[in-house]
Protein backbone atom coordinates (compact mmCIF):
# COMPACT_ATOMS: atom_id res chain seq x y z
CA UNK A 1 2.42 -9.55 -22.59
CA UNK A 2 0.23 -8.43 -19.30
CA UNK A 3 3.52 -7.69 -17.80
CA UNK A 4 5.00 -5.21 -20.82
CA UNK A 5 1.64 -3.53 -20.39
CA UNK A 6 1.95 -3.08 -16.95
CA UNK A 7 5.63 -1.48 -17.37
CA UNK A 8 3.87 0.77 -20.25
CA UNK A 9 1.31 1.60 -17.89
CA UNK A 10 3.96 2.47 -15.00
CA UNK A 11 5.38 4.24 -17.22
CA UNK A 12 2.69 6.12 -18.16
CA UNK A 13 2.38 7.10 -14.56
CA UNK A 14 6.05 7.63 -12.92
CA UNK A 15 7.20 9.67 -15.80
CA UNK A 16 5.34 12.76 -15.34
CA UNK A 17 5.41 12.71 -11.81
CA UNK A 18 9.28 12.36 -11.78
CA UNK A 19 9.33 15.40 -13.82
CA UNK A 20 6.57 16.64 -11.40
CA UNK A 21 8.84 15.90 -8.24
CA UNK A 22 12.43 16.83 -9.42
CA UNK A 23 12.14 20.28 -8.98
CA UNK A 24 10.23 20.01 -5.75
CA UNK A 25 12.92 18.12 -4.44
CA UNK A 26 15.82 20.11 -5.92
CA UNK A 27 13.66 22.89 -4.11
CA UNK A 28 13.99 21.15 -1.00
CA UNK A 29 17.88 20.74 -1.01
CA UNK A 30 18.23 24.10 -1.63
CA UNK A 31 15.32 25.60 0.47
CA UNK A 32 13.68 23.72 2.77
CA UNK A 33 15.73 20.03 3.97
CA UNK A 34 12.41 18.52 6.34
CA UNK A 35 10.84 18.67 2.09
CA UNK A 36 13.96 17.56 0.97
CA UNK A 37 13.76 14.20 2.93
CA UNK A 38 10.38 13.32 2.30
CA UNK A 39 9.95 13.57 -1.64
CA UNK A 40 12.11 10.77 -1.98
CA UNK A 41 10.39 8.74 0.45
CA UNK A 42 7.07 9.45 -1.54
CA UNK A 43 8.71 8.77 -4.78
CA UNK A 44 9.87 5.33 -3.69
CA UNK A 45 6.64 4.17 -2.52
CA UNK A 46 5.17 5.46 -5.88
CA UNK A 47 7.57 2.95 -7.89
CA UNK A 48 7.31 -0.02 -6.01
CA UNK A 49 3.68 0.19 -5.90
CA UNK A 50 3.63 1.02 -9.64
CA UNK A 51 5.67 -2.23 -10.25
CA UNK A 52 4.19 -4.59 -7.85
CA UNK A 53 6.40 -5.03 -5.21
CA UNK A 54 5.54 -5.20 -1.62
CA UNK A 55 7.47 -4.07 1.13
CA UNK A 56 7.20 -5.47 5.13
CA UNK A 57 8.60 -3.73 7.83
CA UNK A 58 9.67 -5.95 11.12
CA UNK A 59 11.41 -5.21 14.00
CA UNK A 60 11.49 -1.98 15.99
CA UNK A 61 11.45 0.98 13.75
CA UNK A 62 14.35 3.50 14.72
CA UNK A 63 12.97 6.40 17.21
CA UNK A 64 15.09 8.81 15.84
CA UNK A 65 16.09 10.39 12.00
CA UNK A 66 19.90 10.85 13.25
CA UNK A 67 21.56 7.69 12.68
CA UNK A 68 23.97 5.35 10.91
CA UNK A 69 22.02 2.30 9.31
CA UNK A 70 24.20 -0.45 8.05
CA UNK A 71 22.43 -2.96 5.89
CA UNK A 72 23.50 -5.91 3.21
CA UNK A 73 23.38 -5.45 -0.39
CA UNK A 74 21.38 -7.79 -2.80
CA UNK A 75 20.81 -5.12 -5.79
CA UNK A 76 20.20 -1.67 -6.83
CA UNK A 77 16.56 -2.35 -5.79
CA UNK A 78 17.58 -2.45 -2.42
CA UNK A 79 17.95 1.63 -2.69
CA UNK A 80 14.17 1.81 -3.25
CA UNK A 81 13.17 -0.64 -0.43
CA UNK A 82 14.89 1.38 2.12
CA UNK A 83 13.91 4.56 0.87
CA UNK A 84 10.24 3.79 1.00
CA UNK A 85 10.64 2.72 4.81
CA UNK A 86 11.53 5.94 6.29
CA UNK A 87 13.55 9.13 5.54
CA UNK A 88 17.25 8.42 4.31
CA UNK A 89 20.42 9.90 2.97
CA UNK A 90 22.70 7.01 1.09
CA UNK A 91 26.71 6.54 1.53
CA UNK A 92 27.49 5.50 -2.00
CA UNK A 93 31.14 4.49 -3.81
CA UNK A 94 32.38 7.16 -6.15
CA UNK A 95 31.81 4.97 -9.21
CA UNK A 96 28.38 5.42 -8.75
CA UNK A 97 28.71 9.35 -9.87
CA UNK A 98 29.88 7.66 -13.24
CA UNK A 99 26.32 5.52 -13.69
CA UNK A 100 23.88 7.49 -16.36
CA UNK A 101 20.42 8.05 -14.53
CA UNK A 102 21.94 6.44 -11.17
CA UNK A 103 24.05 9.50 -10.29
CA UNK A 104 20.54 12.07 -10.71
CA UNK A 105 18.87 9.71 -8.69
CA UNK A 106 21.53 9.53 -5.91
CA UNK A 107 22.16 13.43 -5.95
CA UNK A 108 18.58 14.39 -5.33
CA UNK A 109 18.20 11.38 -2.96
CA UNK A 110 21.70 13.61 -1.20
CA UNK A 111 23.96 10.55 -0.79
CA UNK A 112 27.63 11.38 0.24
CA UNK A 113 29.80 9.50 -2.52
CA UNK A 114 33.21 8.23 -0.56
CA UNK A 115 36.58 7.46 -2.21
CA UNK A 116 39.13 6.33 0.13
CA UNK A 117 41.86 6.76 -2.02
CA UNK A 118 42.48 10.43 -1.97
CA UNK A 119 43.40 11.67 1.77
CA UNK A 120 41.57 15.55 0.92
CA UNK A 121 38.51 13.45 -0.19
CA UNK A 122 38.24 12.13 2.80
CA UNK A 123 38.47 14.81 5.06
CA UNK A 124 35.50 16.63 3.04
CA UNK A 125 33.77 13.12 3.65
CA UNK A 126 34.03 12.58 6.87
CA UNK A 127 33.37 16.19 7.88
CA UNK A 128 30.05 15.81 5.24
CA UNK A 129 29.02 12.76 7.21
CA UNK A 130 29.44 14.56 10.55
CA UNK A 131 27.24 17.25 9.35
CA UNK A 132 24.61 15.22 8.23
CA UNK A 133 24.15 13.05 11.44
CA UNK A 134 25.17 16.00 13.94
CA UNK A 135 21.95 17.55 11.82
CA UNK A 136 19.21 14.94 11.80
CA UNK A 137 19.65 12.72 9.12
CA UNK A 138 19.64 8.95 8.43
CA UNK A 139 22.61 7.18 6.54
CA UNK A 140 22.31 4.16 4.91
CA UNK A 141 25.95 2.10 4.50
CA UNK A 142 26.43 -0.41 2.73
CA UNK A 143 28.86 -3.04 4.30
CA UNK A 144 29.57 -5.22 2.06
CA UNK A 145 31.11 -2.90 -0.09
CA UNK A 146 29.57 -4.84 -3.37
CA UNK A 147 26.18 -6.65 -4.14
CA UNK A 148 25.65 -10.46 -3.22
CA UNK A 149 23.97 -13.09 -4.72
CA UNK A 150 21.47 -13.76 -1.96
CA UNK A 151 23.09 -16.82 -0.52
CA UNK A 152 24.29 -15.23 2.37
CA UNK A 153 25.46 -12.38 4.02
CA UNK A 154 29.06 -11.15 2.59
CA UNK A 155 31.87 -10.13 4.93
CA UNK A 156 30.98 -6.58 6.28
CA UNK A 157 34.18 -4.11 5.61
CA UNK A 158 35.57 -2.23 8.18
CA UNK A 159 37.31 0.24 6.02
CA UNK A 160 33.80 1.19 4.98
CA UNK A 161 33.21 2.64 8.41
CA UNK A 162 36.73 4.50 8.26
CA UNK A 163 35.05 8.06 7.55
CA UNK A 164 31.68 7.72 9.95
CA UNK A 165 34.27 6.74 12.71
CA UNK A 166 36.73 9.46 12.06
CA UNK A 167 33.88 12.02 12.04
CA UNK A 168 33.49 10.91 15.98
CA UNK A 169 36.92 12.40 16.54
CA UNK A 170 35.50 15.97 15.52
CA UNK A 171 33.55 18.64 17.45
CA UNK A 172 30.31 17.62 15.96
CA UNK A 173 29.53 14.24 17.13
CA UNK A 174 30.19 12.68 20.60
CA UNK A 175 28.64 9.21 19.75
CA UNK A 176 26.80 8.00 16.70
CA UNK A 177 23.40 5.20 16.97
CA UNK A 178 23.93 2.45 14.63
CA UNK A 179 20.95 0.27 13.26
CA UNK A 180 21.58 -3.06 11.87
CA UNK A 181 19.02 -4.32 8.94
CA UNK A 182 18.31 -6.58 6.60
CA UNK A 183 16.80 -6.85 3.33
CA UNK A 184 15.69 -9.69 1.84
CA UNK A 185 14.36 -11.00 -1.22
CA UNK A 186 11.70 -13.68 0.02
CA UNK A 187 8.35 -14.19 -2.59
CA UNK A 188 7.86 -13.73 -5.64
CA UNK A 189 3.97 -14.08 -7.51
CA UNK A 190 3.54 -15.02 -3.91
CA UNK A 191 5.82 -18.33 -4.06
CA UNK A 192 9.07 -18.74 -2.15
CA UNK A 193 12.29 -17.24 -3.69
CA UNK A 194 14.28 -20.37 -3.27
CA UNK A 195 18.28 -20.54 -2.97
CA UNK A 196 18.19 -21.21 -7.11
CA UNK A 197 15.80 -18.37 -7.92
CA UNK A 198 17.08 -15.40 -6.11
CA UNK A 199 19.11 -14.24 -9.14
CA UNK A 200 15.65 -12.90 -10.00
CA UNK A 201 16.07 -10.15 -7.25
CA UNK A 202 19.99 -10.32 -6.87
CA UNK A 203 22.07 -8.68 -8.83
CA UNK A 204 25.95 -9.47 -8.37
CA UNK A 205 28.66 -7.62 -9.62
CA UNK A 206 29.66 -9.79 -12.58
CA UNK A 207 25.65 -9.09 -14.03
CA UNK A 208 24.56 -6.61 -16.69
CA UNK A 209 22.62 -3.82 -15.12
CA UNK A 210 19.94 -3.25 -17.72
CA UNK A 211 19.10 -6.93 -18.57
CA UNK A 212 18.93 -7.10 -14.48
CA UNK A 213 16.80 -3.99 -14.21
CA UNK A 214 14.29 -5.23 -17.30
CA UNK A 215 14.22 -8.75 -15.52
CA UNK A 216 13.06 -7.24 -12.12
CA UNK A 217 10.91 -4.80 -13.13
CA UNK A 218 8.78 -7.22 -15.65
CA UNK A 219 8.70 -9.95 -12.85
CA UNK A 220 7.42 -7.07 -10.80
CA UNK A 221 5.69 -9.15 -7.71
CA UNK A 222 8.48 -9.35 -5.10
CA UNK A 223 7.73 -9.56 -1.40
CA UNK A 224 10.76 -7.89 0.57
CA UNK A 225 10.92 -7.89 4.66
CA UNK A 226 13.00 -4.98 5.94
CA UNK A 227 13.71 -6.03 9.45
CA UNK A 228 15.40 -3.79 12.04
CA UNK A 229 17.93 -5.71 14.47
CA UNK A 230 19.44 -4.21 17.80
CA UNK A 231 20.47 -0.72 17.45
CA UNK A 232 23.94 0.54 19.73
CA UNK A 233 25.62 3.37 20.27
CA UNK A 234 29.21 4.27 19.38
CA UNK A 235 31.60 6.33 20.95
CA UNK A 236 34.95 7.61 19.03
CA UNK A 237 36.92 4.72 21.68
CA UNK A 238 35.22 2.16 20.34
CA UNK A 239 37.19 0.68 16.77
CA UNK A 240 35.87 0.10 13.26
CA UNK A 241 36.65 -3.35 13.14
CA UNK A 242 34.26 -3.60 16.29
CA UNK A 243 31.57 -2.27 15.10
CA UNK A 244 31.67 -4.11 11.57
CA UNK A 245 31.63 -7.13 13.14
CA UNK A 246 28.70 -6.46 15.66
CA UNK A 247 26.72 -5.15 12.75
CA UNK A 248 27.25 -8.23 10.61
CA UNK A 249 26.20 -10.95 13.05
CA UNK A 250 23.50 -9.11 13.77
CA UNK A 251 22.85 -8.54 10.36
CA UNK A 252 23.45 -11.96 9.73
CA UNK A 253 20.75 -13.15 11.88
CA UNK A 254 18.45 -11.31 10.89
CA UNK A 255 18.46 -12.36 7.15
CA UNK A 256 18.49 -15.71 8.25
CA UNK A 257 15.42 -15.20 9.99
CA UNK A 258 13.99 -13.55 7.38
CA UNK A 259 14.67 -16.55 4.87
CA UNK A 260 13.11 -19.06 7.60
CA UNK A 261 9.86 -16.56 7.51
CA UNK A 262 9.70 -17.02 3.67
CA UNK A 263 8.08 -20.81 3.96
CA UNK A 264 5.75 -19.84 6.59
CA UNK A 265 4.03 -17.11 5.00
């Protein structure tokens, strides 16, 4: 019961200022881009807070706003948790244009939807990408290609990287900074998040999205660490398949750290 009237209550709250911050941010795309990256940043701190969940940052927080961050994938959550670190722009699958309510959100938030399947897509990607970097944005990939089930860190796919590499062969960028991080689910109500229990923040493929979303969001009390491994920098000379698998090991360490932490808090 005292968590349905907290989600009434959150509610109460996020709706009007969504409607409230909408238009300021579709005012931003069109008018005014510094705006346009930090409403979403304020309206991801606003729903995490309104639901209870706390975010902690570690590591050492990128200097600069231009550059590729490639991070695992435990839910949709994860979009949030990232978003309320710092200023972001998402690289998202095309099947995510298809989701009701997930497609607004990833529009105004100005992800660049990618479908390697059509050659003329890509192009158009890869030159978007460029742009965005080349013009002071951060983007936020997605490695594993899918959500995991907070076990471990899936295989990172080098395809993935396909259109942020190619966009080092063109005239705007002459090397690209990559950030490794991790997210992970650690507390809950303040008690670890053990290997059996992270299907409470997890949400794998094979999973109904609304059940998930109801689940989360009336648990509310997650603790998530957001930690920032060794950034590098890429030149066009160095492969995909190189940097995929620098940026899972050191992904990969990092999340193990992070689940190490969770018993010691």
């Amino acid at each position: 019961m005292t968590a349905t009237i907290r989600l009434f209550l959150a509610l109460l709250v996020l709706l009007p200022a969504t409607l409230v911050m909408i238009p300021l941010q579709i005012f931003g795309m069109w008018f005014n881009p510094p705006l346009a990256r930090v409403v979403p940043v304020l309206w991801h701190r606003m729903v995490l807070r309104l639901i209870g969940v706390r975010v902690h940052v570690r590591g050492t927080r990128p200097e600069t706003d231009s550059l590729l961050i490639v991070s695992n994938h435990l839910s949709w959550s994860d979009i949030m948790v990232l978003g309320s670190v710092m200023r972001l722009c998402f690289i998202a699958k095309r099947e995510v244009r298809t989701w009701p309510g997930f497609n607004l959100l990833a529009w105004l938030q100005r992800s660049v939807f990618i479908d390697r399947t059509r050659r003329l897509d890509s192009v158009y990607q890869t030159d978007t990408i460029a742009r965005r970097l080349a013009g002071g944005d951060s983007m936020v990939l997605f490695a594993e290609g899918t959500t995991g089930d907070g076990h471990r860190i899936g295989p990172f796919k080098s395809a993935l990287f396909g259109a942020v590499h190619a966009a080092l062969d063109g005239p705007r960028l002459e090397s690209v900074t990559v950030q490794p991080v991790a997210v992970a689910y650690t507390r809950l109500h303040g008690l670890p998040l053990g290997r059996f229990h992270q299907y409470y923040a997890a949400w794998p493929g094979d999973v109904p999205l609304v059940p998930h979303l109801l689940t989360f969001v009336l648990n509310g009390a997650f603790d998530v660490e957001v930690i920032f491994g060794e950034a590098s920098t890429f030149t066009a000379d160095i492969g995909r398949k190189q940097i995929a698998a620098e940026m899972h090991q050191r992904v990969r360490v990092a999340y193990a750290e992070a689940m190490r932490m969770r018993e010691r808090a």
